[in-house]
PDB file of N, CA and C in Angstrom:
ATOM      1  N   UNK A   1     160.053  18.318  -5.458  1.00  0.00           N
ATOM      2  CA  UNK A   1     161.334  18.097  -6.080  1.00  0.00           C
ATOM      3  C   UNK A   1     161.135  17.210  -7.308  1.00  0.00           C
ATOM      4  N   UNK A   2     161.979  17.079  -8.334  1.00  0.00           N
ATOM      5  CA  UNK A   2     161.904  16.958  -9.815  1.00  0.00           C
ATOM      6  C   UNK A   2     162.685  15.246  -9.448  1.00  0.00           C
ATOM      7  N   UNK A   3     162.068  14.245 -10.158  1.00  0.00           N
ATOM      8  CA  UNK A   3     162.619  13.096 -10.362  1.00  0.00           C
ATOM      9  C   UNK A   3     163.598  13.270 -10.901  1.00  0.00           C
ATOM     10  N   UNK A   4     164.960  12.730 -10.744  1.00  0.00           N
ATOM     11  CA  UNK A   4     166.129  12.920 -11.704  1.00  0.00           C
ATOM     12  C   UNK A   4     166.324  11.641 -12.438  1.00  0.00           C
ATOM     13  N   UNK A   5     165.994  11.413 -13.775  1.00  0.00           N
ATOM     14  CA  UNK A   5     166.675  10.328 -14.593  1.00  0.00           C
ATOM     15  C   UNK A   5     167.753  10.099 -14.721  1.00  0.00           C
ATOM     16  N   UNK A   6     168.567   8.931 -14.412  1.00  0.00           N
ATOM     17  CA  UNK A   6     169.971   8.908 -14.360  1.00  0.00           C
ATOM     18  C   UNK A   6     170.884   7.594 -15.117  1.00  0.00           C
ATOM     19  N   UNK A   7     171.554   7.500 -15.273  1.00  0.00           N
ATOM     20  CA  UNK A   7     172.244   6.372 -15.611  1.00  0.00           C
ATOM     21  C   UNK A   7     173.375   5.669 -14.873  1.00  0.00           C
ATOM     22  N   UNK A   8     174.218   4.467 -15.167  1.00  0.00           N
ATOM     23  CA  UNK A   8     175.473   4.211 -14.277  1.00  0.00           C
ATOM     24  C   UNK A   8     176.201   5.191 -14.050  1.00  0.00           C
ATOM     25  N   UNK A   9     176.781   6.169 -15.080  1.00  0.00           N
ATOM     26  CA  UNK A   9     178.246   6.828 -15.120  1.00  0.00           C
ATOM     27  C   UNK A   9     177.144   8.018 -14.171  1.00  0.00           C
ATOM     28  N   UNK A  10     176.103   8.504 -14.553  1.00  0.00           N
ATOM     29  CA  UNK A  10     175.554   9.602 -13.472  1.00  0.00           C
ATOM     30  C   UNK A  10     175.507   9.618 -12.164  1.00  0.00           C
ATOM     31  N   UNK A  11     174.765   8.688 -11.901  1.00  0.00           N
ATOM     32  CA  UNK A  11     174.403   7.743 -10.215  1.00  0.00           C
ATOM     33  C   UNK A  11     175.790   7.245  -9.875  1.00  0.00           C
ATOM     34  N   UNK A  12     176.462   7.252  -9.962  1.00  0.00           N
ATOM     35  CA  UNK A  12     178.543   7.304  -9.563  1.00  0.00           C
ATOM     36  C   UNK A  12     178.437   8.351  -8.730  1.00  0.00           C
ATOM     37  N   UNK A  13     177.856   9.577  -9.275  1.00  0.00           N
ATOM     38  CA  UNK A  13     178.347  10.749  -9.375  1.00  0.00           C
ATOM     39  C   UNK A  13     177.028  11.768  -8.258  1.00  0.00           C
ATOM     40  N   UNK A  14     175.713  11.237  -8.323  1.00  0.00           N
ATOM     41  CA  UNK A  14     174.796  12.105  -7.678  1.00  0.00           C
ATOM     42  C   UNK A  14     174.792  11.221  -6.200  1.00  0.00           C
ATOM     43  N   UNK A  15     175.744   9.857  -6.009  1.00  0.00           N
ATOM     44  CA  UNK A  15     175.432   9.582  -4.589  1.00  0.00           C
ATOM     45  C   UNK A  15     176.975  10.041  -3.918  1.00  0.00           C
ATOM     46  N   UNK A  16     177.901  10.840  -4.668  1.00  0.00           N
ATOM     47  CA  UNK A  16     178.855  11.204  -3.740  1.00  0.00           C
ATOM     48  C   UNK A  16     178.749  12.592  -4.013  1.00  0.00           C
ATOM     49  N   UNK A  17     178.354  13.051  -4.805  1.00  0.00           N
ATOM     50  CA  UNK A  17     177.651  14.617  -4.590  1.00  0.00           C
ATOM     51  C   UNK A  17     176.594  15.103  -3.692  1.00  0.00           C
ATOM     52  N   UNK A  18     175.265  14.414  -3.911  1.00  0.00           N
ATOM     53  CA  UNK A  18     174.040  14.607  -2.725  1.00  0.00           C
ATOM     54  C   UNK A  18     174.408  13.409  -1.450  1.00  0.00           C
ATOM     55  N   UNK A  19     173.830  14.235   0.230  1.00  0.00           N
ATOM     56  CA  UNK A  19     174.067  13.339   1.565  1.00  0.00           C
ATOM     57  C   UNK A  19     173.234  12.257   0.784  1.00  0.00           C
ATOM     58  N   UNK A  20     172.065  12.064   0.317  1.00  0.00           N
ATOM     59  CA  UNK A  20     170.927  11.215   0.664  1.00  0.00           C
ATOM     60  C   UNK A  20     170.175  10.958  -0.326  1.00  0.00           C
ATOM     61  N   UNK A  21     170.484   9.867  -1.455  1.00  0.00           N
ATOM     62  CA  UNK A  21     169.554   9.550  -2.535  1.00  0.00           C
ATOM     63  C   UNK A  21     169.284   8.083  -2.667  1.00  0.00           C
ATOM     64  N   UNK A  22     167.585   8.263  -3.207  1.00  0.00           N
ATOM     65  CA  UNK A  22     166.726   7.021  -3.348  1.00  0.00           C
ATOM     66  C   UNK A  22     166.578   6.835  -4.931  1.00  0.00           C
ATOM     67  N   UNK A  23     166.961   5.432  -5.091  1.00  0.00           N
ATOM     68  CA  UNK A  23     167.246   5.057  -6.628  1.00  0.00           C
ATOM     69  C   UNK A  23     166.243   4.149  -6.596  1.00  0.00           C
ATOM     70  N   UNK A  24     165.176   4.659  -7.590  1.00  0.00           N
ATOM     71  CA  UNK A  24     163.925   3.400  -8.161  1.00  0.00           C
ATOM     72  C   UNK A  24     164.507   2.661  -9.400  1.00  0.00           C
ATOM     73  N   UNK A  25     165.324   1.631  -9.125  1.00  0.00           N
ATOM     74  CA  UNK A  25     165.396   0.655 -10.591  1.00  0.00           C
ATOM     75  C   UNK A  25     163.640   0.151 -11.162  1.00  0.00           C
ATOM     76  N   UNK A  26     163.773   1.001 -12.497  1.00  0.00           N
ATOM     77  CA  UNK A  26     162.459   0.253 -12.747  1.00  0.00           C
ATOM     78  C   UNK A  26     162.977  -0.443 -14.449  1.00  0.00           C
ATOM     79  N   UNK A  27     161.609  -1.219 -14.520  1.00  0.00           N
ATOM     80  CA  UNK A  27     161.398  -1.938 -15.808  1.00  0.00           C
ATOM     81  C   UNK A  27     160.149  -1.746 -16.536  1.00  0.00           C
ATOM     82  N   UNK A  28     160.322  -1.374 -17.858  1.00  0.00           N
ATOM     83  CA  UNK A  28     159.301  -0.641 -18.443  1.00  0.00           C
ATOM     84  C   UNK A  28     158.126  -1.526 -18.482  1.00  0.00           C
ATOM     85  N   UNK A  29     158.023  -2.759 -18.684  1.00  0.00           N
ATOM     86  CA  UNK A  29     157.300  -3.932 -18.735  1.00  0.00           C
ATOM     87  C   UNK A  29     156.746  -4.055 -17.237  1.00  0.00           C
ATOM     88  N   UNK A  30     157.000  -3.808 -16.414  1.00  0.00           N
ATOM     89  CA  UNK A  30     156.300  -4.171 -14.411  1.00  0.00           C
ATOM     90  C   UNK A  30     155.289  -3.389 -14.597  1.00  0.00           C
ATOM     91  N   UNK A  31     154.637  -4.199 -14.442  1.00  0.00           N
ATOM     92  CA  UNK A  31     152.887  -3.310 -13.756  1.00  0.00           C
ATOM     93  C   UNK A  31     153.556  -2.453 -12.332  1.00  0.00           C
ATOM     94  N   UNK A  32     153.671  -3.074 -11.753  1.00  0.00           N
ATOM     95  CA  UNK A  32     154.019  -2.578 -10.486  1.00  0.00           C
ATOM     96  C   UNK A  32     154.954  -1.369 -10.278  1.00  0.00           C
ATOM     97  N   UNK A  33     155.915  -1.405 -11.503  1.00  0.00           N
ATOM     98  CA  UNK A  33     156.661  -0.187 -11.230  1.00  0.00           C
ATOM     99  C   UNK A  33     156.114   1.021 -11.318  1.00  0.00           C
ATOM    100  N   UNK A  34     154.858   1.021 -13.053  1.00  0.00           N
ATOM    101  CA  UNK A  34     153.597   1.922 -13.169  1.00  0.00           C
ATOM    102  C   UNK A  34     153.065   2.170 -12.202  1.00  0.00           C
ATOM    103  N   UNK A  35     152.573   0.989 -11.259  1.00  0.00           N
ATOM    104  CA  UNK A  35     151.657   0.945  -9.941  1.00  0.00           C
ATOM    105  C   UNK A  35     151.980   2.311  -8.783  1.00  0.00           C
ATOM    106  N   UNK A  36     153.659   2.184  -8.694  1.00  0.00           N
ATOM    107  CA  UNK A  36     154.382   2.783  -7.800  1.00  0.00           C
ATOM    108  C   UNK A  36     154.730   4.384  -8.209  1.00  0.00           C
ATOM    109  N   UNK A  37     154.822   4.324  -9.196  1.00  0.00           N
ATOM    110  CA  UNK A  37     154.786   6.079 -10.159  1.00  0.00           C
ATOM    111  C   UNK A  37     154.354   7.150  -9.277  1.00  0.00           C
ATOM    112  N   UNK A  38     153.355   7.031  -9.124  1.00  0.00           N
ATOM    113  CA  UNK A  38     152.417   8.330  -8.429  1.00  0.00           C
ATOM    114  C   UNK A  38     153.336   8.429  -7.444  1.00  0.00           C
ATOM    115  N   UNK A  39     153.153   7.130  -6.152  1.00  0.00           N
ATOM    116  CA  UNK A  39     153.412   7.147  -5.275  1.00  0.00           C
ATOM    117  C   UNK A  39     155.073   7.928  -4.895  1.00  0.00           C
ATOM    118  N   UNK A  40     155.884   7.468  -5.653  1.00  0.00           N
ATOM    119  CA  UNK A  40     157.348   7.863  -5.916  1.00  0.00           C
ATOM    120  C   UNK A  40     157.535   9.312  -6.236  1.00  0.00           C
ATOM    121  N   UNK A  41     156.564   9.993  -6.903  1.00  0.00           N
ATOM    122  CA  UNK A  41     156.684  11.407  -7.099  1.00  0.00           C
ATOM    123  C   UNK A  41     155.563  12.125  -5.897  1.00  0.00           C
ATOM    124  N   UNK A  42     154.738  11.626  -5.633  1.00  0.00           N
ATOM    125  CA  UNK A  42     154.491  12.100  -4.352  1.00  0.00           C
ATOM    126  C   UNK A  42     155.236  12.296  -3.116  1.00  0.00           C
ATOM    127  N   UNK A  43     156.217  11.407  -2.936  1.00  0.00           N
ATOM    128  CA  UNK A  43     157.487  11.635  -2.173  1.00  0.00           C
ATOM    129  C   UNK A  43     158.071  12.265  -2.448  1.00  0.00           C
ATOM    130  N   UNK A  44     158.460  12.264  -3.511  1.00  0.00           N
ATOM    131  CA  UNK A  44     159.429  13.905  -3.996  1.00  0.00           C
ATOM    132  C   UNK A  44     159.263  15.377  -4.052  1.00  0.00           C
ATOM    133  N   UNK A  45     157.811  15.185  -4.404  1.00  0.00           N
ATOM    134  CA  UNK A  45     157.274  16.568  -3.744  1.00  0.00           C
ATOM    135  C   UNK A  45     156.813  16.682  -2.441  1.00  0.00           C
ATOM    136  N   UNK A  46     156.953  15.735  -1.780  1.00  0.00           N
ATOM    137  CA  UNK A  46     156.816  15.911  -0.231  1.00  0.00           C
ATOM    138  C   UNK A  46     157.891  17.068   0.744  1.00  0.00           C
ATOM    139  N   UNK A  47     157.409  17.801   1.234  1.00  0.00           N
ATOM    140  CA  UNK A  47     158.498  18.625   1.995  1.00  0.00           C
ATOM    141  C   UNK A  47     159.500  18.039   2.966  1.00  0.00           C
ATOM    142  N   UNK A  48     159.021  17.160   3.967  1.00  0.00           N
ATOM    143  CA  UNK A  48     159.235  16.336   4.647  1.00  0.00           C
ATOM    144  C   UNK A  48     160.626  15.529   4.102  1.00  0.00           C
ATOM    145  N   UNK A  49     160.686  15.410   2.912  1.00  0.00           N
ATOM    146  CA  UNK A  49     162.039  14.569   2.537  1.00  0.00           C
ATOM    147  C   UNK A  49     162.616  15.651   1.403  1.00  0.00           C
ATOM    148  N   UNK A  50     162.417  16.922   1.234  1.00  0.00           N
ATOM    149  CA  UNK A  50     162.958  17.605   0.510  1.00  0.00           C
ATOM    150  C   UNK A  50     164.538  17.823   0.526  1.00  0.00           C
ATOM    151  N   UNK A  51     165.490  16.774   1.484  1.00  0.00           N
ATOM    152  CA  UNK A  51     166.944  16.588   1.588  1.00  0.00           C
ATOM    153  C   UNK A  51     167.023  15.706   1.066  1.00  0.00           C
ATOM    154  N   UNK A  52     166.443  14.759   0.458  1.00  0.00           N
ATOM    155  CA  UNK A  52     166.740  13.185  -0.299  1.00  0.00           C
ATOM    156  C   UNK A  52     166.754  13.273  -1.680  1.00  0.00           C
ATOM    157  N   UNK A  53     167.571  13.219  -2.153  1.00  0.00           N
ATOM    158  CA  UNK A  53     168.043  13.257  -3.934  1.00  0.00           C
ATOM    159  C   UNK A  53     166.640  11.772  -4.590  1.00  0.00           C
ATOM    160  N   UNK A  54     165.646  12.363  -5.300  1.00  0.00           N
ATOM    161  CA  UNK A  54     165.110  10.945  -6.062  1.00  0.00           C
ATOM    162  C   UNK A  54     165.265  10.553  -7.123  1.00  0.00           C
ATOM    163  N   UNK A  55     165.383   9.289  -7.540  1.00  0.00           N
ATOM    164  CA  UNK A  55     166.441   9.058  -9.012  1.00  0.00           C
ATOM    165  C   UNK A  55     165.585   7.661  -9.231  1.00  0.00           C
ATOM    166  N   UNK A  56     165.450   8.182 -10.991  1.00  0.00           N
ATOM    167  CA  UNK A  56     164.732   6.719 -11.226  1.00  0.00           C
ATOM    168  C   UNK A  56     165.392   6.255 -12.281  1.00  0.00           C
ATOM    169  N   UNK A  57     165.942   5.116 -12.842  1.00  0.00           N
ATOM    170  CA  UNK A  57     167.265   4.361 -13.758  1.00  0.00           C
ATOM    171  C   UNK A  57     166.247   3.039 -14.313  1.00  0.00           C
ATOM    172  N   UNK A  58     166.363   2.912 -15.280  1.00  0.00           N
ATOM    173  CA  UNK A  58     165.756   1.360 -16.252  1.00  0.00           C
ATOM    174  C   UNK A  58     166.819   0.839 -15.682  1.00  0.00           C
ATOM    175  N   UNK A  59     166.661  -0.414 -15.393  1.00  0.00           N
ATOM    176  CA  UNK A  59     167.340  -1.610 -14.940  1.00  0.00           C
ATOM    177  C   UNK A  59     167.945  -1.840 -15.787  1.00  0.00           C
ATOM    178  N   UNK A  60     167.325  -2.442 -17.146  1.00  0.00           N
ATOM    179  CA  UNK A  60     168.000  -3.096 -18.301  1.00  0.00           C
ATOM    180  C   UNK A  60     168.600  -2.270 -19.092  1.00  0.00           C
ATOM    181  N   UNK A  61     168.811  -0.859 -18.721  1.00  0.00           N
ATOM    182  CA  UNK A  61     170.045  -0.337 -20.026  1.00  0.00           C
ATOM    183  C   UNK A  61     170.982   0.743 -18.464  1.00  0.00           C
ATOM    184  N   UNK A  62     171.454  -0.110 -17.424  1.00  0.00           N
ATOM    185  CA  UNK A  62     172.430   0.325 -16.820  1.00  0.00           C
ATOM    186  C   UNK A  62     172.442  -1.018 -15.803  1.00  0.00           C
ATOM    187  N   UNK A  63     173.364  -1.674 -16.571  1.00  0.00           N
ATOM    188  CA  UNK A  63     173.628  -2.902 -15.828  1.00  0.00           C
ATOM    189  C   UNK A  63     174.465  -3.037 -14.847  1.00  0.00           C
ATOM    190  N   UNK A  64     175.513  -1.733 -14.605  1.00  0.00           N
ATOM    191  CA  UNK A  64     176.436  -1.915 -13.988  1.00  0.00           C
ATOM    192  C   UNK A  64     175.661  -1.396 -12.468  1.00  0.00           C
ATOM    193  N   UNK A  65     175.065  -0.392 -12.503  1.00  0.00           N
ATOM    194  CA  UNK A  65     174.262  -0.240 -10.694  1.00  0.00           C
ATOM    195  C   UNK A  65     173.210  -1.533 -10.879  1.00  0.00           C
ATOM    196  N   UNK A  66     173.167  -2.030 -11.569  1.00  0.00           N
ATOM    197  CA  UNK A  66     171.681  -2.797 -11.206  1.00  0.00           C
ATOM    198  C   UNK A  66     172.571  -3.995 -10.443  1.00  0.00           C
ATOM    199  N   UNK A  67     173.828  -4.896 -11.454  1.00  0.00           N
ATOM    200  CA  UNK A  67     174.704  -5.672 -10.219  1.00  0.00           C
ATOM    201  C   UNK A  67     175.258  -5.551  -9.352  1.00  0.00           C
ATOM    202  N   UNK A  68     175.323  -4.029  -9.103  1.00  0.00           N
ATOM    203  CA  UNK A  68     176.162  -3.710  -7.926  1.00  0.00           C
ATOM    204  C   UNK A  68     175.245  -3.560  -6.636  1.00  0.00           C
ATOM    205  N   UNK A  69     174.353  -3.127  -6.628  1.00  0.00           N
ATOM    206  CA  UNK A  69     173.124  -3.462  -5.464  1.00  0.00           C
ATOM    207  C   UNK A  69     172.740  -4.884  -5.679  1.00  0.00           C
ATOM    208  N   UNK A  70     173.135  -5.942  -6.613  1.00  0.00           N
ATOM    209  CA  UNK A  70     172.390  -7.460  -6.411  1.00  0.00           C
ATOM    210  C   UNK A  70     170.785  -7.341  -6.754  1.00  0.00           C
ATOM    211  N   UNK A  71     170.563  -6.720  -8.098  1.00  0.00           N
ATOM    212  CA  UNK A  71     169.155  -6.270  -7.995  1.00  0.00           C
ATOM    213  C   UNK A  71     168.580  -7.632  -8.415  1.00  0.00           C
ATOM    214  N   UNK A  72     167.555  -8.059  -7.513  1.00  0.00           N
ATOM    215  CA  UNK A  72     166.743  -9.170  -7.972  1.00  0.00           C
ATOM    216  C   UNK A  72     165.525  -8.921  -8.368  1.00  0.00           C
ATOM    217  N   UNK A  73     165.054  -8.259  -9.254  1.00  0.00           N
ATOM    218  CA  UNK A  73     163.446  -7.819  -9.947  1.00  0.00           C
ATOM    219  C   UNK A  73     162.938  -6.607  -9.523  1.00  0.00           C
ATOM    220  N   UNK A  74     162.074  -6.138 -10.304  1.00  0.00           N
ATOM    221  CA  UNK A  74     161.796  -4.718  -9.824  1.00  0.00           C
ATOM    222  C   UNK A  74     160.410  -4.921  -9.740  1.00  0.00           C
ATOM    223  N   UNK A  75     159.768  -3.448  -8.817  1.00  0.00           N
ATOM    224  CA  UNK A  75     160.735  -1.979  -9.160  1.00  0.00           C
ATOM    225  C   UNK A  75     161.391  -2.791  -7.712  1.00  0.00           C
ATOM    226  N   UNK A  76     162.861  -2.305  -8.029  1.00  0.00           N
ATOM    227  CA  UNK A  76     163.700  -2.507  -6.634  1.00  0.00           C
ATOM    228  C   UNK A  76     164.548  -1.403  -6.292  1.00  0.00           C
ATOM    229  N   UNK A  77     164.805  -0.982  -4.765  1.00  0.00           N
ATOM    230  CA  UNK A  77     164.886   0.425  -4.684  1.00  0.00           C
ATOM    231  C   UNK A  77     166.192   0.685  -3.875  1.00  0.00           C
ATOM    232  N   UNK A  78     167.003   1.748  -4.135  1.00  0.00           N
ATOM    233  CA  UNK A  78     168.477   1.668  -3.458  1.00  0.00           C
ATOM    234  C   UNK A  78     168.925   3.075  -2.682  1.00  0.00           C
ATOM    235  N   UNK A  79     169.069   3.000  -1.395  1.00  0.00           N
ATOM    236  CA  UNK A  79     169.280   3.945  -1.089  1.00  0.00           C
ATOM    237  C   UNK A  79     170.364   4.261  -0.436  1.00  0.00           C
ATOM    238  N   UNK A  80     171.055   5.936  -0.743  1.00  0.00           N
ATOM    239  CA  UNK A  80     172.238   5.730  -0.054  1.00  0.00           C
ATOM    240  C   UNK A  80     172.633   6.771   0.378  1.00  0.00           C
ATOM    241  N   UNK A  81     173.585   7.045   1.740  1.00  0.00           N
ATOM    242  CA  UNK A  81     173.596   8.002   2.401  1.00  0.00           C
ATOM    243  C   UNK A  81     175.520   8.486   2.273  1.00  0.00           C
ATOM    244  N   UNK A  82     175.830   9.560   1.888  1.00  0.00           N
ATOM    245  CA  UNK A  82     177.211   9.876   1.882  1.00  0.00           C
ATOM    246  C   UNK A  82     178.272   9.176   1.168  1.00  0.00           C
ATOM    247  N   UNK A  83     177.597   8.404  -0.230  1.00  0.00           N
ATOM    248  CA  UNK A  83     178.030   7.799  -0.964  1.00  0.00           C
ATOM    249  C   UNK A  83     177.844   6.182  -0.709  1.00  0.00           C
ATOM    250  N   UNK A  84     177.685   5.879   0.349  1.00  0.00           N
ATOM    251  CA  UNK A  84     177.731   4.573   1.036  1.00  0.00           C
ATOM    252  C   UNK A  84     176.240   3.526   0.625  1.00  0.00           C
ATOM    253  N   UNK A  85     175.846   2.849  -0.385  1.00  0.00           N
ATOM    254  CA  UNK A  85     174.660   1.832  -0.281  1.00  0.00           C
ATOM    255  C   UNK A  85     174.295   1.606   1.733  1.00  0.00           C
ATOM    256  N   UNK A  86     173.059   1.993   2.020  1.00  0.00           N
ATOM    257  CA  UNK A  86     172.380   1.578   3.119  1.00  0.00           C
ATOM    258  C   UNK A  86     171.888   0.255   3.172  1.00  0.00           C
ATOM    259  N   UNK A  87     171.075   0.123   1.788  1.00  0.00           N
ATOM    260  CA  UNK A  87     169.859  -0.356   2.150  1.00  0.00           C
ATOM    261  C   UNK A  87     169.496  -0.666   0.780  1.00  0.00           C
ATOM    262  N   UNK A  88     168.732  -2.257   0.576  1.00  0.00           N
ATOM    263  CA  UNK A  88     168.482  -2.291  -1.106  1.00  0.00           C
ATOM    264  C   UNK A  88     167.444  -3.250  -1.049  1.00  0.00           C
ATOM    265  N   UNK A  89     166.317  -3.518  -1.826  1.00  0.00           N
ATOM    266  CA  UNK A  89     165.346  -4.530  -2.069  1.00  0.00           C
ATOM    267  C   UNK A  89     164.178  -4.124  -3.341  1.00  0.00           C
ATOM    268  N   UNK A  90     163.806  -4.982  -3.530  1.00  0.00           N
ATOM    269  CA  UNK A  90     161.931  -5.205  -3.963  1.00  0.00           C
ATOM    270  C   UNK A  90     161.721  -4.765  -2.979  1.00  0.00           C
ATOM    271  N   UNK A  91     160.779  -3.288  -3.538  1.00  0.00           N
ATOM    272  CA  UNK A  91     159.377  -2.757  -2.364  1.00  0.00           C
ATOM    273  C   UNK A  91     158.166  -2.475  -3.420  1.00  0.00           C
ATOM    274  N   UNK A  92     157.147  -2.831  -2.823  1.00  0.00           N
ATOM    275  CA  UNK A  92     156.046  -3.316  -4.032  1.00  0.00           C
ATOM    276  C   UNK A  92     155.056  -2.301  -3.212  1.00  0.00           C
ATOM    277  N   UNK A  93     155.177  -1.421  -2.178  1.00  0.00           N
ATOM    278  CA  UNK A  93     153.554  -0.588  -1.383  1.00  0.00           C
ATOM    279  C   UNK A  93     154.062   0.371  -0.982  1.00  0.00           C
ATOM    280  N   UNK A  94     153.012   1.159  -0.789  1.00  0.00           N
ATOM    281  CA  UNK A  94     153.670   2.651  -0.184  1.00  0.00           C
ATOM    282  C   UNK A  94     154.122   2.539   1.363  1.00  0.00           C
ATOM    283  N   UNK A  95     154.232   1.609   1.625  1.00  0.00           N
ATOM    284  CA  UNK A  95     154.086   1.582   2.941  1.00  0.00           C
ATOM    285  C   UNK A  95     155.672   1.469   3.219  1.00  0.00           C
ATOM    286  N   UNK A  96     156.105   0.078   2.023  1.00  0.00           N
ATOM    287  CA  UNK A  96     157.583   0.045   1.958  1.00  0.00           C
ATOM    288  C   UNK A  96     158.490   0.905   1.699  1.00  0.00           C
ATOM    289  N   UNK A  97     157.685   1.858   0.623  1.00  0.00           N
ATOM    290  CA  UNK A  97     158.542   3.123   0.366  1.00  0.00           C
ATOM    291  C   UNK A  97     158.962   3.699   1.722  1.00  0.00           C
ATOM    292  N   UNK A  98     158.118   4.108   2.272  1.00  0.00           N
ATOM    293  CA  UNK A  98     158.052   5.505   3.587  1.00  0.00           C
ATOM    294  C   UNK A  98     159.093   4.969   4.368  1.00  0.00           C
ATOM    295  N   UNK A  99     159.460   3.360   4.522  1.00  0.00           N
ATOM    296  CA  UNK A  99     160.303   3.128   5.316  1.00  0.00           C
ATOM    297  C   UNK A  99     161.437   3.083   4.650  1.00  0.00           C
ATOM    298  N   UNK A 100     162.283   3.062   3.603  1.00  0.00           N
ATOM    299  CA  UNK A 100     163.253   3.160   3.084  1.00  0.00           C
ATOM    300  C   UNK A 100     163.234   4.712   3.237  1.00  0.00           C
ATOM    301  N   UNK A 101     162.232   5.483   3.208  1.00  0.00           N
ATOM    302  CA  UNK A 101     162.705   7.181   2.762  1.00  0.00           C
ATOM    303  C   UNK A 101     163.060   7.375   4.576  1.00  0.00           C
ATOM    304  N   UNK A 102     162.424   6.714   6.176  1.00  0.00           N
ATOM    305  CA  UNK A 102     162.819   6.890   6.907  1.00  0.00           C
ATOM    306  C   UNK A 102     163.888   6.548   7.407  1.00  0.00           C
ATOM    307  N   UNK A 103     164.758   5.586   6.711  1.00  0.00           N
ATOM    308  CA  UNK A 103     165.905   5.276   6.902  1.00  0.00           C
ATOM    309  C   UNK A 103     167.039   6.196   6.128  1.00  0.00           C
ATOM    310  N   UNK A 104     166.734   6.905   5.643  1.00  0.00           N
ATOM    311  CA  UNK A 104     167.398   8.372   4.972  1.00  0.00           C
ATOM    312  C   UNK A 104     167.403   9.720   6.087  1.00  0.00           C
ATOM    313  N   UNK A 105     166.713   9.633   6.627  1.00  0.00           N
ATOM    314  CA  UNK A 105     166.280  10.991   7.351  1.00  0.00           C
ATOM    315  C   UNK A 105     167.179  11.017   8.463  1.00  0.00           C
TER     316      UNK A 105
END
C-alpha cells in the first residue's frame, strides 16, 4: 500500500473516511524519522495490515493535528480507529511501530 501524504484539512477527512489510520508526524531535520522510513513503508506494504490507512504529515507545516494529538517531538505517531484518536506518542524502533499497528487490528 502507497504512503499517503496528507495535511490538517486532509487527515480531518481520511480518519472519518478509512476504519483504521496510522499518522507518522515527521520532521525533515530528525535523523530518526529518516531512520524509521524504510521501516514505515515496509508496513505498508505488508499484507498483514493491508486494512490500515498509512499517512505521513511534516509536523511543522500542519500545526493544527500536530496540537491536537499533544505532539511532543518526533517522529511521533497517531493512530486512529473510526475517527476516534486511540493512541499517540514518540516511537523511535520497529519494535514500537508493530505495536501501535497491533493496536489497529
Amino acid at each position: 500500500m502507497t504512503i499517503l501524504e496528507s495535511n490538517d484539512n486532509e487527515l480531518r477527512r481520511l480518519i472519518f473516511e478509512k476504519d483504521r489510520v496510522i499518522v507518522k508526524f515527521i520532521d525533515e531535520d530528525c535523523p530518526v524519522c529518516r531512520a524509521l522510513a524504510p521501516t514505515f513503508q515496509n508496513f505498508a506494504s505488508n499484507p498483514d495490515y493491508q486494512n490500515i490507512t498509512f499517512v505521513r504529515m511534516n509536523a511543522k507545516e500542519n500545526p493544527v493535528s500536530s496540537k491536537e494529538v499533544k505532539m511532543s517531538g518526533t517522529p511521533f505517531f497517531a493512530i486512529y480507529r473510526n475517527g476516534t484518536l486511540k493512541d499517540c506518542g514518540i516511537v523511535s524502533t520497529e519494535d514500537g511501530l508493530r505495536d501501535l499497528l497491533q493496536k489497529l487490528l
